[in-house]
Protein backbone atom coordinates (compact mmCIF):
# COMPACT_ATOMS: atom_id res chain seq x y z
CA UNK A 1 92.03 95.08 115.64
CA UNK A 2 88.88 93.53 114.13
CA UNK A 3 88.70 89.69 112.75
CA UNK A 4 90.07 89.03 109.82
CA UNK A 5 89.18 86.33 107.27
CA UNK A 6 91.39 85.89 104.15
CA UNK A 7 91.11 83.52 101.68
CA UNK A 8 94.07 81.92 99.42
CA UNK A 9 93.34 80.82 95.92
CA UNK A 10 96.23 78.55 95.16
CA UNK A 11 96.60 77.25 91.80
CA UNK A 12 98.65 73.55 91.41
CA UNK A 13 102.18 74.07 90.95
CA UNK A 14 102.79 73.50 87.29
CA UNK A 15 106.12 72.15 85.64
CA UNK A 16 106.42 74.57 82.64
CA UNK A 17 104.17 78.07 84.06
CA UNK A 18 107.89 79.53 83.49
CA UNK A 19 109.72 78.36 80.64
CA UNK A 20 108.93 75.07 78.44
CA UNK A 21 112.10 72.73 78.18
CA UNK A 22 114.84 73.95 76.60
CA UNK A 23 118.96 73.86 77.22
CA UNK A 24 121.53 76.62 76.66
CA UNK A 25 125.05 76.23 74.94
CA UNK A 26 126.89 78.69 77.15
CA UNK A 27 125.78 81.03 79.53
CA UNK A 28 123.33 83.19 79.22
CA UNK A 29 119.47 84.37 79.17
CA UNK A 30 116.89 81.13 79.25
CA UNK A 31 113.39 81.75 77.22
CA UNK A 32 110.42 82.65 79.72
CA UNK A 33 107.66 81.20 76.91
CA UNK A 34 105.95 79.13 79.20
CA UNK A 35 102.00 78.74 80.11
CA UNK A 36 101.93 81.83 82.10
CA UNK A 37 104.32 84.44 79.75
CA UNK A 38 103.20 86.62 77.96
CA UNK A 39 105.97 88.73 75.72
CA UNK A 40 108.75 86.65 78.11
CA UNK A 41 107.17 88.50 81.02
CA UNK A 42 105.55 85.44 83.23
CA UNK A 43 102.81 86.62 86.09
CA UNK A 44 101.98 84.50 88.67
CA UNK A 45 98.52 84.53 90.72
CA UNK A 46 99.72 84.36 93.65
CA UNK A 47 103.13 84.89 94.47
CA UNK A 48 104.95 81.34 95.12
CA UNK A 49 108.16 79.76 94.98
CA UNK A 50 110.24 78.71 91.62
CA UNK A 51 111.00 75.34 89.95
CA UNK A 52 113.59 74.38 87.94
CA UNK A 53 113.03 70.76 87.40
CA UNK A 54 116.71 69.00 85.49
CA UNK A 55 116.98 66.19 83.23
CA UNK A 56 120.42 65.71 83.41
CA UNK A 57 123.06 66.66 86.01
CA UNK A 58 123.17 70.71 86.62
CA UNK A 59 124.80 71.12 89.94
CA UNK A 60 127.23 72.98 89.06
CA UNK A 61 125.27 75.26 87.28
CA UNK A 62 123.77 78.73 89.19
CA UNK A 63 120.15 80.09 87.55
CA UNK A 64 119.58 83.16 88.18
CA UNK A 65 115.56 84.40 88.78
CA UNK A 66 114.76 88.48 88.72
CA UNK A 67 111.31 89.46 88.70
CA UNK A 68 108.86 91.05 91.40
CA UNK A 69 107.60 90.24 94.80
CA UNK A 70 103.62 90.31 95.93
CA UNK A 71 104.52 94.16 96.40
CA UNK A 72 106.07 94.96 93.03
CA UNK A 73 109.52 95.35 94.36
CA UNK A 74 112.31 93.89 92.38
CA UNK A 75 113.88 90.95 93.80
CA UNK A 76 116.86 88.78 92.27
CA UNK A 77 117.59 84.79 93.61
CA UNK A 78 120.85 82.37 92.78
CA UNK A 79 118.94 79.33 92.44
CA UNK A 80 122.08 76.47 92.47
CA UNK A 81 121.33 73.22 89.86
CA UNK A 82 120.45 70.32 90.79
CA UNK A 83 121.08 66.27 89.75
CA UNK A 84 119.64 64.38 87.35
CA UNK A 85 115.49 63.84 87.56
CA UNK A 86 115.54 66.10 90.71
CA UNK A 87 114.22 70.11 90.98
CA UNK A 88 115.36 73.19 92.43
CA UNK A 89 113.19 75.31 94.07
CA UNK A 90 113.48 79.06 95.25
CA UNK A 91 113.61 80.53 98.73
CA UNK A 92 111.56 83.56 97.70
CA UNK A 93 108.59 84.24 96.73
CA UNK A 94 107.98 85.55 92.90
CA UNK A 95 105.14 87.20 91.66
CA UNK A 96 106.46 87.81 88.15
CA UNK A 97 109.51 86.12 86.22
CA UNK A 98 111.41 88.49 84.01
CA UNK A 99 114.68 87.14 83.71
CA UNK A 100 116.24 83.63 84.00
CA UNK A 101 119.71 83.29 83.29
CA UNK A 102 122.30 80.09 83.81
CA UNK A 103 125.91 80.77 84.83
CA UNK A 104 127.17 78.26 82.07
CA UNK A 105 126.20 75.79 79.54
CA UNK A 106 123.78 73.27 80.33
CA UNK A 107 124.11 69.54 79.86
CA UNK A 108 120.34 68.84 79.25
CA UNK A 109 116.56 70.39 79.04
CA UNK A 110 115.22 72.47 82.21
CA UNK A 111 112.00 73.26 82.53
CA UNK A 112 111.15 76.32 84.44
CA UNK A 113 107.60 76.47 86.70
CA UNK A 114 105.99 77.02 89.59
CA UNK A 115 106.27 75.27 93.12
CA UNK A 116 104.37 73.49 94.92
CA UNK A 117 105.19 75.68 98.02
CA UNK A 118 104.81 79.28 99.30
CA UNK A 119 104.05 81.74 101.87
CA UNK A 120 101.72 84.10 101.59
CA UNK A 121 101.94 88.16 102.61
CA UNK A 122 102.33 89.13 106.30
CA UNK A 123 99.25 90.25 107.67
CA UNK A 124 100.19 93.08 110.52
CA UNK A 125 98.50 91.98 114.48
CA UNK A 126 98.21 93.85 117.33
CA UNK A 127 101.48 93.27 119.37
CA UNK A 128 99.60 94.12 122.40
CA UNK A 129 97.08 91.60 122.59
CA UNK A 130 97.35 88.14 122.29
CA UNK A 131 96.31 86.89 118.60
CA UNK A 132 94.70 83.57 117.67
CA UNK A 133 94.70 82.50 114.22
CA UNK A 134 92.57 79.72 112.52
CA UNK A 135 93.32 77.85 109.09
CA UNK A 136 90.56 75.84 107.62
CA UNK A 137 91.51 74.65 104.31
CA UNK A 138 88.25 74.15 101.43
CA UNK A 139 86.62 70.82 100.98
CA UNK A 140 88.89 67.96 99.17
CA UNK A 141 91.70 70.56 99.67
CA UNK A 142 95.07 68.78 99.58
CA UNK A 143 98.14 70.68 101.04
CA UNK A 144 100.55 70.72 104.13
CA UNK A 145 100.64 74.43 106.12
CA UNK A 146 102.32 75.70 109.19
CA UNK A 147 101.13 79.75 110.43
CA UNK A 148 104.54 81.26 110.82
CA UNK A 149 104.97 84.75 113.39
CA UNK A 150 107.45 87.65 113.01
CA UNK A 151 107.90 90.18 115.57
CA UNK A 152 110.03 92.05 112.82
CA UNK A 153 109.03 95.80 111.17
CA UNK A 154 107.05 94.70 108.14
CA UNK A 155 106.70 98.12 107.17
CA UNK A 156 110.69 98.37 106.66
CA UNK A 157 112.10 95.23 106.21
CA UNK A 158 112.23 93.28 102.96
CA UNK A 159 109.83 90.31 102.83
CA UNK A 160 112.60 88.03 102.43
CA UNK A 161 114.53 89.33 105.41
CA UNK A 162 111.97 89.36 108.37
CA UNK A 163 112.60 87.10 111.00
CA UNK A 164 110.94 83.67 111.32
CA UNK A 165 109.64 83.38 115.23
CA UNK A 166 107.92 80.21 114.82
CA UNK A 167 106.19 77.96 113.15
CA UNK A 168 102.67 76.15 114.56
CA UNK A 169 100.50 73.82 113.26
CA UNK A 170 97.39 75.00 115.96
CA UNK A 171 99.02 78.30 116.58
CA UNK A 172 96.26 79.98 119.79
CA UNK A 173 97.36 82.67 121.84
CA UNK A 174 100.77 83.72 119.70
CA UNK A 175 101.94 86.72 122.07
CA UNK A 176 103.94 89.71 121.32
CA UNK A 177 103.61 88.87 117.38
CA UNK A 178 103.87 91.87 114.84
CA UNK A 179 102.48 89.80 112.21
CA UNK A 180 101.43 86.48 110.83
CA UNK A 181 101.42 84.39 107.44
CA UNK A 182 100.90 81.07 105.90
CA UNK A 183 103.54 78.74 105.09
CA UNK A 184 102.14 76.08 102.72
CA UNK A 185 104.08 73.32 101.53
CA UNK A 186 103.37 69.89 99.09
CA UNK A 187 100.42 71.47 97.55
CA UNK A 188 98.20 69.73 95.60
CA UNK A 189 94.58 71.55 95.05
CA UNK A 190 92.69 73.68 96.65
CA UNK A 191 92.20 77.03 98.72
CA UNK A 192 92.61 77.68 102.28
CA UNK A 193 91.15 80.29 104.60
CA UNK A 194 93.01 81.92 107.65
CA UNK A 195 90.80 83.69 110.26
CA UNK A 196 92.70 86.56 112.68
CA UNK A 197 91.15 87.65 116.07
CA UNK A 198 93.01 90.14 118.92
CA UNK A 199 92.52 89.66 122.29
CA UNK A 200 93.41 91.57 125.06
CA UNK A 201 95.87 89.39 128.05
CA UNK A 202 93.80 88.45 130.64
């Protein structure tokens, strides 16, 4: 396999990229009318995790996200409420929001946006060889990132589904590795690079 070198443009998170504050007197559909929808379809960059930040108690509320992975395919997530002043964020990753919906009425504003967290798409390795990846993130860049292995089939299994084999901050000489991908967490600004090289075992 020859080096790779990909780049990640990451936008900041932002608080209402979803849906701007609203509430709901029953259950039902929220708005999507935030700073990335556009006729209450919202598209995201770069596919990321979801943020429903509460002002007053929701936990017993469940949102509901559907919209599309990285690859187009249509994915669905119960996203449970959360207390007072606090957010709840999504395990997948969305690349477009076209539904939100609560389970019940809601007892204040939400505000619907994107996370500060994500991973980014597998990138298929050479189980073979030995692989060693390097992250450098851009100058003044400000984010937290692990490189995180499968040895699942990316070709068949849902994104969402593939097995997590590890997680390394200096990951050099991952074995036996079908694929590789960046998990980046607490992001504040800036891009980050990840470079991909085979080797054969000595």
């Amino acid at each position: 396999m020859r080096p790779k070198h990909i780049t990640y443009t990451i936008a900041p998170g932002a608080a209402t990229a979803i849906g701007l504050a609203q509430t709901k007197a029953g259950a039902g559909a929220l708005l999507i009318n935030g700073l990335l929808a556009v006729a209450g379809v919202a598209t995201i960059p770069i596919a990321r995790h979801i943020e429903i930040a509460c002002v007053a108690d929701e936990s017993l509320i469940t949102f509901t996200l559907t919209g599309t992975d990285r690859y187009s395919v249509v994915i669905t997530e119960a996203v449970t409420g959360v207390a007072a002043g606090l957010k709840a964020t999504s395990i997948k990753n969305f690349k477009t929001i076209t539904g939100i919906s609560v389970s019940a009425a809601l007892t204040g504003n939400v505000t619907i946006g994107t996370a500060g967290s994500l991973q980014t798409g597998w990138v298929p390795v050479d189980s073979s060889k030995i692989t060693d990846v390097g992250v450098t993130k851009a100058a003044l860049a400000d984010m937290d990132y692990a490189v995180e292995t499968t040895m699942g089939d990316i070709y068949t299994m849902a994104e969402n589904d593939l097995p997590i084999d590890g997680a390394e901050g200096t990951p050099i000489g991952l074995p036996a590795a079908t694929a590789v991908r960046l998990s980046i967490v607490n992001h504040v600004s800036g891009n980050v690079s990840m470079d991909i090289i085979s080797r054969r075992f000595s």
